[in-house]
Protein backbone atom coordinates (compact mmCIF):
# COMPACT_ATOMS: atom_id res chain seq x y z
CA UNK A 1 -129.21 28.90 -34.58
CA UNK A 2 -131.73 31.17 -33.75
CA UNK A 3 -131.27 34.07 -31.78
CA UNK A 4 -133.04 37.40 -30.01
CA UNK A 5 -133.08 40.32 -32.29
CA UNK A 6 -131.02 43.21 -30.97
CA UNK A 7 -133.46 45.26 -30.05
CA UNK A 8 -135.55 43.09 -28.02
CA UNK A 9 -136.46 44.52 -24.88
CA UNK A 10 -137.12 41.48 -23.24
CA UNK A 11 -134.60 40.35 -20.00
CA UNK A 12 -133.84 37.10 -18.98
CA UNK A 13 -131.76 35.63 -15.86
CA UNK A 14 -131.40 32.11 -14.76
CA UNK A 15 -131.06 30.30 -11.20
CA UNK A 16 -130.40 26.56 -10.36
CA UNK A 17 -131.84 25.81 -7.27
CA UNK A 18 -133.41 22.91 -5.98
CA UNK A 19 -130.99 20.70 -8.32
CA UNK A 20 -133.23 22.47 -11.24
CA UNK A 21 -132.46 25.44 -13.89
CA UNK A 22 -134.83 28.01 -13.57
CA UNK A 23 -135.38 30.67 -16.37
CA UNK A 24 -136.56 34.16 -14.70
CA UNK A 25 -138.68 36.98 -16.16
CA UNK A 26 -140.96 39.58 -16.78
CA UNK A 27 -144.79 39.08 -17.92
CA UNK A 28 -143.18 40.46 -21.70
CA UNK A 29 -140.24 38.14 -21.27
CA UNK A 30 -142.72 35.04 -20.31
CA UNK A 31 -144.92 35.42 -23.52
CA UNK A 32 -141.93 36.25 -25.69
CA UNK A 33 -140.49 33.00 -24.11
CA UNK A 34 -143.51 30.94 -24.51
CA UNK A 35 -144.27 31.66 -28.25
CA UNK A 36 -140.19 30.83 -28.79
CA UNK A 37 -141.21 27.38 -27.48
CA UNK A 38 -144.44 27.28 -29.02
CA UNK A 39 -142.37 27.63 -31.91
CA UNK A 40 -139.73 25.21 -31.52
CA UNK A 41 -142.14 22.52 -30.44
CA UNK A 42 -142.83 22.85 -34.58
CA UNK A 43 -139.83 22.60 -36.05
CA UNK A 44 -138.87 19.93 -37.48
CA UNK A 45 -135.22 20.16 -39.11
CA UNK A 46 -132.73 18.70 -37.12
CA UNK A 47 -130.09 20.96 -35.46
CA UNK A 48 -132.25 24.10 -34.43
CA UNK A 49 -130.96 25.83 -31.27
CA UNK A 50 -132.59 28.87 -29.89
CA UNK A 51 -129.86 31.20 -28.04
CA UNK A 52 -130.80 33.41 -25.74
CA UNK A 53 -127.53 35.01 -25.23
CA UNK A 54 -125.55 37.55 -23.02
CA UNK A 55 -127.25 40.43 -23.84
CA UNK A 56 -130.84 39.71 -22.65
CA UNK A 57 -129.39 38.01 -19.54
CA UNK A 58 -129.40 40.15 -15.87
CA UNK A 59 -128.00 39.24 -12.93
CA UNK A 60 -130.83 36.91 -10.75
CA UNK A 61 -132.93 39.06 -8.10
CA UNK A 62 -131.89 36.52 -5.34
CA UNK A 63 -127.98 36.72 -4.90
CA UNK A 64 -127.48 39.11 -7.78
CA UNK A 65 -124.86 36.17 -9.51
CA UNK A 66 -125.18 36.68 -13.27
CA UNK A 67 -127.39 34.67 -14.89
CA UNK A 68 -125.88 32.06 -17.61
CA UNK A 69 -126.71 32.00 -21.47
CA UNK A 70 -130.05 30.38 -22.25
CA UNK A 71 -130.57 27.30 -24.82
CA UNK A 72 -133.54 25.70 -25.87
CA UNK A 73 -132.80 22.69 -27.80
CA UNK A 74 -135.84 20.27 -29.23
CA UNK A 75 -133.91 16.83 -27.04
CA UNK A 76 -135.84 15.16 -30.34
CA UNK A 77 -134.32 16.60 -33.44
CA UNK A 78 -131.10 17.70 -32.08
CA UNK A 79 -128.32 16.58 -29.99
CA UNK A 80 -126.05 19.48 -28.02
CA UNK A 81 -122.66 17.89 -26.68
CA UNK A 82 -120.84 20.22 -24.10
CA UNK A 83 -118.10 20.95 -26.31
CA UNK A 84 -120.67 22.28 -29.44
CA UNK A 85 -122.52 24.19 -26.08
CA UNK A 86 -118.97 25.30 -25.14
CA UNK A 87 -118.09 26.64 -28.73
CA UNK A 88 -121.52 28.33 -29.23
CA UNK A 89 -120.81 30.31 -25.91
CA UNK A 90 -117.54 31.81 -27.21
CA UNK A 91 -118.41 32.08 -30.75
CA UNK A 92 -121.61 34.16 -30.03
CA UNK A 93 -119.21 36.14 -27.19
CA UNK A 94 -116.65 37.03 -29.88
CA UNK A 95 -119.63 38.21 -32.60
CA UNK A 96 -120.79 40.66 -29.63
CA UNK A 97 -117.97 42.00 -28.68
CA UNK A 98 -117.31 45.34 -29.87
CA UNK A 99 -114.01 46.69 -31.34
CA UNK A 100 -112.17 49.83 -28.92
């Protein structure tokens, strides 16, 4: 799994519309975005998931909903069943949350 590190400035939301998942930026969050895929189009071990979790993710500028978690999986090399997507989403919740 690879993720952001923490203090990336780059912010991320998401949108489906049009029956199609939209990933929403700035021009620093589109190049950081296109060398992760640059990137991934490379790899070749099985099993690589980039996470682009909670913390880089705003609400979307058109209905201010916020946006969901953002995985880029290589469909080629790896296989990502809802429940392992489910389980990534509250394992990587848990790791972030901080302690009162």
């Amino acid at each position: 799994m690879i993720t952001l590190r923490p203090g990336t400035r780059a912010r991320f939301s998401t949108n489906f519309y049009h029956r199609t998942w939209h990933i929403l930026s700035d021009p620093h969050g589109a190049l950081l975005l296109s060398r992760l895929l640059w990137g991934l189009s490379f790899q070749r071990r099985p099993n690589t998931v980039v996470i682009i979790d909670r913390r880089f993710i705003d609400p979307n500028p058109f209905d201010a909903e916020q946006g969901d978690p953002i995985a880029l999986v290589p469909a080629d090399l790896t296989h990502l069943p809802a429940r392992i997507a489910r389980h990534l989403s509250r394992r990587r919740q848990r790791s972030l949350s901080i302690p009162a």
